[in-house]
C-alpha atoms as a PDB file:
ATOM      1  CA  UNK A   1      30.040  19.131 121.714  1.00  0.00           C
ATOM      2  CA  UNK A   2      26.426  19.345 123.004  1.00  0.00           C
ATOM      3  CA  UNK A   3      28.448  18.733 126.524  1.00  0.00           C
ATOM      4  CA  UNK A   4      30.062  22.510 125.784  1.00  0.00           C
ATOM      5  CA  UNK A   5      27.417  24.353 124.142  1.00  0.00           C
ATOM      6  CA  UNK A   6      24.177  23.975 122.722  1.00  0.00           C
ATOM      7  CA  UNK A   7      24.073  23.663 118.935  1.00  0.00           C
ATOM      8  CA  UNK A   8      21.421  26.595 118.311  1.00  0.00           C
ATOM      9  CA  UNK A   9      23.358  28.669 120.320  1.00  0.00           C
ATOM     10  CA  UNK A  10      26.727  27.554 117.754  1.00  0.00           C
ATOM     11  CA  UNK A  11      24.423  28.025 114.561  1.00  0.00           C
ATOM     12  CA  UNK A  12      23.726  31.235 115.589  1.00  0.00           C
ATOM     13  CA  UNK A  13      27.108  31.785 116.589  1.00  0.00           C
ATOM     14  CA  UNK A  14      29.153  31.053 113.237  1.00  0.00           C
ATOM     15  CA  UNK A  15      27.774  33.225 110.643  1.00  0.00           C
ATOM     16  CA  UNK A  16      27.440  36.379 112.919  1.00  0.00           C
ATOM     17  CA  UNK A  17      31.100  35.444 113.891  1.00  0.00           C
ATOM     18  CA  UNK A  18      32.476  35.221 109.924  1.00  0.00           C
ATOM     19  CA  UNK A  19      30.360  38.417 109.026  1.00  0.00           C
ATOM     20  CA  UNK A  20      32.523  39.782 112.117  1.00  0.00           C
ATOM     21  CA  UNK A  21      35.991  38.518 111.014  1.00  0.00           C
ATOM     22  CA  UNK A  22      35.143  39.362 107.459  1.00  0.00           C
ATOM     23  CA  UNK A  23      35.165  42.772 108.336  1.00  0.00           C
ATOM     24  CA  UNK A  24      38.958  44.493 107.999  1.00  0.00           C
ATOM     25  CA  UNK A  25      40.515  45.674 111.574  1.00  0.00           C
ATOM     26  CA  UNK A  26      43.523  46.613 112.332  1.00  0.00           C
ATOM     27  CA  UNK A  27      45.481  42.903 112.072  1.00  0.00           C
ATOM     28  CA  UNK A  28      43.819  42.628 108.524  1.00  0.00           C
ATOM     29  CA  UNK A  29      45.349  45.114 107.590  1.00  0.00           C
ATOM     30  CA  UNK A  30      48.282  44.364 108.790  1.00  0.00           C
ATOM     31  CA  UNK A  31      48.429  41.365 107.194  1.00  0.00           C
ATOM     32  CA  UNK A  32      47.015  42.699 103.959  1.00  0.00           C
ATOM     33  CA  UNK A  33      50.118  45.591 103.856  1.00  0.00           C
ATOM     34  CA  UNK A  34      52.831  42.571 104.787  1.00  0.00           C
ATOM     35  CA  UNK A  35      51.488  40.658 102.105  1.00  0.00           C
ATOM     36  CA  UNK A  36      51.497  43.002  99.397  1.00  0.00           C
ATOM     37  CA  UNK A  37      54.740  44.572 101.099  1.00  0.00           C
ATOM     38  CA  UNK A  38      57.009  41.188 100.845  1.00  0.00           C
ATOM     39  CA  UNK A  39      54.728  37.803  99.026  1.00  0.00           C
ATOM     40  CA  UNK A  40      52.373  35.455 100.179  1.00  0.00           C
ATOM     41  CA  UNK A  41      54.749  33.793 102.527  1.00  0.00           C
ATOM     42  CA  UNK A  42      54.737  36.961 104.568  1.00  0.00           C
ATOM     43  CA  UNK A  43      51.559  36.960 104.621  1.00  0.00           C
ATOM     44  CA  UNK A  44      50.907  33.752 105.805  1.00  0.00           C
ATOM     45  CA  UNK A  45      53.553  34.057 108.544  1.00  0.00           C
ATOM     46  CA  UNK A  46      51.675  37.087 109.854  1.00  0.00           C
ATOM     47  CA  UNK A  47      48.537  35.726 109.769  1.00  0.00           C
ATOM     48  CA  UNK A  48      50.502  32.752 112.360  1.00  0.00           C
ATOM     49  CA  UNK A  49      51.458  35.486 114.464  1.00  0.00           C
ATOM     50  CA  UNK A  50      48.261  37.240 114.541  1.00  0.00           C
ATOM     51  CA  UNK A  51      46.280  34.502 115.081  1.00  0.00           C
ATOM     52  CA  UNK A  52      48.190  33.498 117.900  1.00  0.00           C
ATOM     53  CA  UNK A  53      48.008  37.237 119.349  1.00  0.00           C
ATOM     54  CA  UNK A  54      44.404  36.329 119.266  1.00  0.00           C
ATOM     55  CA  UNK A  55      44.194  33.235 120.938  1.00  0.00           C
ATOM     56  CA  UNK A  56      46.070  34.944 123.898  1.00  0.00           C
ATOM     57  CA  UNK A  57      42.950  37.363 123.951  1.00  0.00           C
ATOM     58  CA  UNK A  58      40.287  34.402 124.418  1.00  0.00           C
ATOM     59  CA  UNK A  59      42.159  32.521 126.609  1.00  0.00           C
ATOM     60  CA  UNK A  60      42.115  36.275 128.326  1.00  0.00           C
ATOM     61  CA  UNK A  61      38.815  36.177 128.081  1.00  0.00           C
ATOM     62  CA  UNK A  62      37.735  32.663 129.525  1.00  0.00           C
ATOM     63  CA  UNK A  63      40.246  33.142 132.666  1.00  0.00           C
ATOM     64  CA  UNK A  64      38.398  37.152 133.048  1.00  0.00           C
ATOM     65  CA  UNK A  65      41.115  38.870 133.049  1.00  0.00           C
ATOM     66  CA  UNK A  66      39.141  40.828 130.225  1.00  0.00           C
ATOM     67  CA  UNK A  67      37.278  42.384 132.651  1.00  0.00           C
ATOM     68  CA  UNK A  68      40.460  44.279 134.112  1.00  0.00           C
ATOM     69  CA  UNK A  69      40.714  45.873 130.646  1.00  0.00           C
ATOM     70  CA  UNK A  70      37.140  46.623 130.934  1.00  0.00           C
ATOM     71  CA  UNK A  71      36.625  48.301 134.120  1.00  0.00           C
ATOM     72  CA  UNK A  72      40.145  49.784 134.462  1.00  0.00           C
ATOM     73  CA  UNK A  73      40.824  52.597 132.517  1.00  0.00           C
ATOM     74  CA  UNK A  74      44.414  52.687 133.076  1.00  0.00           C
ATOM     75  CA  UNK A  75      44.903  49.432 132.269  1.00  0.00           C
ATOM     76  CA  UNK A  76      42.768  49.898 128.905  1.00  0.00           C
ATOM     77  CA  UNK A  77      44.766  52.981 128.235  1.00  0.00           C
ATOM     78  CA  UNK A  78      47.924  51.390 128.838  1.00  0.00           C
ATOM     79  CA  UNK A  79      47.574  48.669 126.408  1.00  0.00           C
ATOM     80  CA  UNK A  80      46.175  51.119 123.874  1.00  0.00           C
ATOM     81  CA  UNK A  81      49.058  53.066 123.522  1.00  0.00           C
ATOM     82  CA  UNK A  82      51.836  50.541 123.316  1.00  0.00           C
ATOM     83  CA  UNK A  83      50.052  49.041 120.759  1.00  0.00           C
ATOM     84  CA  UNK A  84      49.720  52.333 118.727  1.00  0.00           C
ATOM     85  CA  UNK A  85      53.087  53.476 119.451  1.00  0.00           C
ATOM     86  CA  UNK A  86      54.728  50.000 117.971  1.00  0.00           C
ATOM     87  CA  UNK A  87      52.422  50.092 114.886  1.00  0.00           C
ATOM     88  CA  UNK A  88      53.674  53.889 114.640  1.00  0.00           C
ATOM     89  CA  UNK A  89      57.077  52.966 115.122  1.00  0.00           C
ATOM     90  CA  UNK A  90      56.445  50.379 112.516  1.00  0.00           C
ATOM     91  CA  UNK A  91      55.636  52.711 109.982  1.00  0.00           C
ATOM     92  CA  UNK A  92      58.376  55.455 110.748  1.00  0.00           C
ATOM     93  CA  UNK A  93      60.713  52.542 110.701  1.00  0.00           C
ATOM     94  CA  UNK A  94      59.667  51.997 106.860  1.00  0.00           C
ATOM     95  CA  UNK A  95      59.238  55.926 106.091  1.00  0.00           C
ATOM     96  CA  UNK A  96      62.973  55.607 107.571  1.00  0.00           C
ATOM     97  CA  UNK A  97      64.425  52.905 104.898  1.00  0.00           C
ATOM     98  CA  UNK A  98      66.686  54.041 102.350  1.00  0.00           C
ATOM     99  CA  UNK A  99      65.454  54.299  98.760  1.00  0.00           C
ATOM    100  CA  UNK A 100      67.840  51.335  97.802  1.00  0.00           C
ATOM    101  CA  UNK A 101      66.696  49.313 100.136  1.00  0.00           C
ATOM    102  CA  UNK A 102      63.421  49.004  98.069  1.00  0.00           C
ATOM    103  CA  UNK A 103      65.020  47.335  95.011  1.00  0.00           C
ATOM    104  CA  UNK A 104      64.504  43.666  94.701  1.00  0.00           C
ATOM    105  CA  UNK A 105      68.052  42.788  95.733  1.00  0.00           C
ATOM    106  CA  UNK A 106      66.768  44.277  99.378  1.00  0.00           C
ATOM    107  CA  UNK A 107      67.335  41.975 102.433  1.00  0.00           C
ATOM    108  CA  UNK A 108      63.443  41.433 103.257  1.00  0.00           C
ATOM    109  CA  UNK A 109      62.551  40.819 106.832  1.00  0.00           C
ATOM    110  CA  UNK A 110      62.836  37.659 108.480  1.00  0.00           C
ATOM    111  CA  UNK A 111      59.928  35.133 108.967  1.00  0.00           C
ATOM    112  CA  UNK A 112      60.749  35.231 112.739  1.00  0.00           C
ATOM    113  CA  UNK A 113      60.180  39.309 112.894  1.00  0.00           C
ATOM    114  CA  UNK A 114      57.191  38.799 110.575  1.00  0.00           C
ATOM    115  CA  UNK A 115      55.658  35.996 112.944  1.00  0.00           C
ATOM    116  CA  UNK A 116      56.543  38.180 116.447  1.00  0.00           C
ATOM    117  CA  UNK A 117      55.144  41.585 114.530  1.00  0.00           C
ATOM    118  CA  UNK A 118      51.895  39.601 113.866  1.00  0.00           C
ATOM    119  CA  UNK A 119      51.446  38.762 117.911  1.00  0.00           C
ATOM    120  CA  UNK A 120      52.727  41.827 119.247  1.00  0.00           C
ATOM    121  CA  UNK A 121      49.883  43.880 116.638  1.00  0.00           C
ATOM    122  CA  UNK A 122      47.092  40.968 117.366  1.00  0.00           C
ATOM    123  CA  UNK A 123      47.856  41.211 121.707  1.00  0.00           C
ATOM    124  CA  UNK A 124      48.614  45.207 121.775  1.00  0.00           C
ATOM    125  CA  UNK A 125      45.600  45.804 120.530  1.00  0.00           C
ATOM    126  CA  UNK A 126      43.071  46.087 123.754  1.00  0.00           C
ATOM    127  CA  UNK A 127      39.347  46.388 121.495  1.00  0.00           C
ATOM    128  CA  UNK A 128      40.207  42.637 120.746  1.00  0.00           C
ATOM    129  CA  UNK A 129      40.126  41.943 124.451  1.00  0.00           C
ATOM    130  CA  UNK A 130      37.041  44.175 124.834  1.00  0.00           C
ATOM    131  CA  UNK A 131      34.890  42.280 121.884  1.00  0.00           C
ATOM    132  CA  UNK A 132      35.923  38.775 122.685  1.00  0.00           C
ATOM    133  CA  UNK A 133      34.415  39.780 126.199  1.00  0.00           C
ATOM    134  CA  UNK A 134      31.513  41.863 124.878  1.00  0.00           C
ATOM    135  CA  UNK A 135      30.727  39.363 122.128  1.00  0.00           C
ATOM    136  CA  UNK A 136      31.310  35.174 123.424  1.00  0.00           C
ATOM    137  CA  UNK A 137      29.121  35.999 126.399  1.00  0.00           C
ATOM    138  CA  UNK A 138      26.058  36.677 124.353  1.00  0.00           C
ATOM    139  CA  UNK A 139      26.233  33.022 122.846  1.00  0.00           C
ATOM    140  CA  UNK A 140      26.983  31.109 126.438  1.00  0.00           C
ATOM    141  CA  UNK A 141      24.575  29.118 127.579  1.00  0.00           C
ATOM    142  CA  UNK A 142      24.445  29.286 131.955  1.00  0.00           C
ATOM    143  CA  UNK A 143      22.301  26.007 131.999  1.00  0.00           C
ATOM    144  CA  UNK A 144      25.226  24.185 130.370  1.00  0.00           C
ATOM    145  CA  UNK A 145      27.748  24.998 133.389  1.00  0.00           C
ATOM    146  CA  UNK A 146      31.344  25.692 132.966  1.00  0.00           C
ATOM    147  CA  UNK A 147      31.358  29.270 131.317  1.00  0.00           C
ATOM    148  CA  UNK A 148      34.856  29.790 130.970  1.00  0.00           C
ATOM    149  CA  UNK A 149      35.077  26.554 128.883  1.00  0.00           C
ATOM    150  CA  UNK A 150      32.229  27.399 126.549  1.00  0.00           C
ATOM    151  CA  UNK A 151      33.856  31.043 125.998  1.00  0.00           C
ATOM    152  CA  UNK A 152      37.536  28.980 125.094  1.00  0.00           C
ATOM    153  CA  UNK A 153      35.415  26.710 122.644  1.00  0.00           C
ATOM    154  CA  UNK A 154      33.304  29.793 120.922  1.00  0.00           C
ATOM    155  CA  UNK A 155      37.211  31.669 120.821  1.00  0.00           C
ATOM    156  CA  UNK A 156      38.970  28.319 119.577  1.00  0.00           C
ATOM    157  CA  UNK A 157      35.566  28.568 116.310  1.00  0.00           C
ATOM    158  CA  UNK A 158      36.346  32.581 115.988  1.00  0.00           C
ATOM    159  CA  UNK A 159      39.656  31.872 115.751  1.00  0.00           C
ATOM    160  CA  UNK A 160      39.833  29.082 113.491  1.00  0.00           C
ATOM    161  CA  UNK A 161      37.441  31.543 111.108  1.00  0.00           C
ATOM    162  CA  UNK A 162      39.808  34.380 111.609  1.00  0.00           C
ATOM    163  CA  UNK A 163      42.668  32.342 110.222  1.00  0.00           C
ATOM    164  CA  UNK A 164      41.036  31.023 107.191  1.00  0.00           C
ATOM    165  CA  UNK A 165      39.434  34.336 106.413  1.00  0.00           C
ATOM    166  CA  UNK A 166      42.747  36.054 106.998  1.00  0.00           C
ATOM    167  CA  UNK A 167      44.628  33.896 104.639  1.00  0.00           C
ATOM    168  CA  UNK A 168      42.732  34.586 101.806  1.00  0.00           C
ATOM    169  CA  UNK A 169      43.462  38.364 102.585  1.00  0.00           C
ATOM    170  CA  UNK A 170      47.193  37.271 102.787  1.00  0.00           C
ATOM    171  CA  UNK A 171      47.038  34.918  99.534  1.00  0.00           C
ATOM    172  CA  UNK A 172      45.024  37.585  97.323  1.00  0.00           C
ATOM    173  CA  UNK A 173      47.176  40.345  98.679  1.00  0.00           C
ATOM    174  CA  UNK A 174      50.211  38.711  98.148  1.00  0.00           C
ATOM    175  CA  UNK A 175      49.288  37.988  94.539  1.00  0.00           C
ATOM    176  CA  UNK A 176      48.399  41.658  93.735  1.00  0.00           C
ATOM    177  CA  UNK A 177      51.466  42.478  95.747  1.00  0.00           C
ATOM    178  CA  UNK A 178      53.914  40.100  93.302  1.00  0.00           C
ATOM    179  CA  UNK A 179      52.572  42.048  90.741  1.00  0.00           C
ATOM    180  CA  UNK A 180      53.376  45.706  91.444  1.00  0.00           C
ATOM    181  CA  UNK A 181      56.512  44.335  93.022  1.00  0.00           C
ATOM    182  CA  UNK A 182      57.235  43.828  89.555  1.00  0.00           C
ATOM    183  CA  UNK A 183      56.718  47.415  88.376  1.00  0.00           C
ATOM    184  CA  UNK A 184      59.299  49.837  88.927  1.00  0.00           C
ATOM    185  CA  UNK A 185      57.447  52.706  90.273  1.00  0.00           C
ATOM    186  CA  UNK A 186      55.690  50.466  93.364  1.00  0.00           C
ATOM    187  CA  UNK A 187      59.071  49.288  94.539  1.00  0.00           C
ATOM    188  CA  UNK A 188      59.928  53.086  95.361  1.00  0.00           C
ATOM    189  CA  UNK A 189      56.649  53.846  95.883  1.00  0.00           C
ATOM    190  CA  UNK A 190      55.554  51.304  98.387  1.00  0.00           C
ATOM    191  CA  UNK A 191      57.638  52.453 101.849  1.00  0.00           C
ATOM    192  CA  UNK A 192      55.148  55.169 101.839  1.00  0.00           C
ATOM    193  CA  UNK A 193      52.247  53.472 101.395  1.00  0.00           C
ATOM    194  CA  UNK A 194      53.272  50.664 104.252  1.00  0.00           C
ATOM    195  CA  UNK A 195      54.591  53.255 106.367  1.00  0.00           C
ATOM    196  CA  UNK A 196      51.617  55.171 105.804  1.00  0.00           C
ATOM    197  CA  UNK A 197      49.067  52.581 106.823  1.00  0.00           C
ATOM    198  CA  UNK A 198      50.960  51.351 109.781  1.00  0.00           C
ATOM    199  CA  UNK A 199      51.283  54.768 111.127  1.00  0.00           C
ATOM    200  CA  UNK A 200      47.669  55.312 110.114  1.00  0.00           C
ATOM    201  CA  UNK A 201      46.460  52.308 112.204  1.00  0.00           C
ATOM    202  CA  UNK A 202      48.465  53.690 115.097  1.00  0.00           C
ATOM    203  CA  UNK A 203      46.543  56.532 115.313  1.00  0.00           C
ATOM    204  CA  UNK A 204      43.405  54.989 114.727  1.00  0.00           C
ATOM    205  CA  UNK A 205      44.256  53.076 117.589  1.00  0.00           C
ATOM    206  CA  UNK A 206      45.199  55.655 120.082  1.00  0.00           C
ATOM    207  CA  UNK A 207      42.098  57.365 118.861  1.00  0.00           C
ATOM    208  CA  UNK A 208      39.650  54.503 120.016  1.00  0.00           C
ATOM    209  CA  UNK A 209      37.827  53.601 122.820  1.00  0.00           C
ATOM    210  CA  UNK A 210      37.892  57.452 124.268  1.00  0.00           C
ATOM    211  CA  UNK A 211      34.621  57.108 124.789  1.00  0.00           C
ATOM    212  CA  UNK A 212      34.415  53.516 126.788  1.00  0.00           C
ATOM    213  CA  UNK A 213      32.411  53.471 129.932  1.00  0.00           C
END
């Protein structure tokens, strides 16, 4: 490991990289809302996806291709707003269901949609891009050679935290989410608030980043 990167540099690294992912963004909340929205299972599934969606942004990062997404602003822009209009169109597609179709008889998404959601919210989301490239850098070390490899190995640790900090969030969600699942006011009640806070984050997200130099 010393080969990749020094360890003071990876000590450093690792808590200010868990007090990062700690933090909810938009995929935690994503995952949080599928979790409470349709069990654990979901949850975990997403957090798959997501993770995955993730990955695709260091391996973005180590290859540079970052820096298109920082220096272009059509490019930035471009990203930014698919990924805000699918979360948007997520939530109007929930604001959309039928009341029925919020009974516990209700065909529930499939793992497949659940795992391709989780990627396409993780990659369509451009401030990932922008922080794995603002953020890896500071903890590369130029003596050690090979930058692009030390970024991958600091993205493979942040990723790895992301995915066991994001399954709690999709276990303890879940559990909560069982639970008002099984009262009869949530299960009309909760299209609104999922299509509320996917529609939310879509706007947050076309929101961001007007200010990027």
């Amino acid at each position: 490991m010393e080969n990749v990167i020094s360890s003071v540099n990876l000590a450093l690294f690792i808590p200010a990289a868990l007090a990062l992912v700690l933090t909810p963004g938009p995929v935690v909340l994503y995952i949080i809302t599928r979790s409470v929205d349709q069990g654990r299972k979901a949850g975990m599934i997403s957090v798959v996806g997501s993770e995955i969606g993730n990955f695709a942004h260091v391996v973005a990062a180590a290859l540079g291709l970052s820096a298109i997404l920082l220096t272009s602003t059509l490019a930035f822009d471009v990203v930014k707003y698919l990924g805000a209009a699918y979360l948007i169109y997520l939530g109007i597609r929930k604001l959309m269901t039928p009341v029925e179709a919020t009974d516990t008889n209700a065909t529930p998404d499939s793992g497949r949609r659940i795992f391709l959601q989780g990627i396409a919210v993780a990659v369509l989301n451009p401030k990932t891009a922008l922080f794995f490239f603002a953020f890896l850098p500071q903890f590369v070390d130029p003596s050690k050679g090979n930058i692009a490899l030390q970024i991958l190995f600091l993205g493979v640790v942040m990723v790895t935290l992301a995915t066991l900090t994001d399954s709690f969030y999709a276990v303890t969600a879940g559990t909560v989410g069982r639970w008002l699942r099984g009262t009869k006011g949530w299960l009309r009640f909760q299209r609104y608030v999922t299509g509320t806070v996917y529609i939310g984050l879509g706007l947050t997200a076309a929101l961001a980043g007007g200010n990027r130099k």
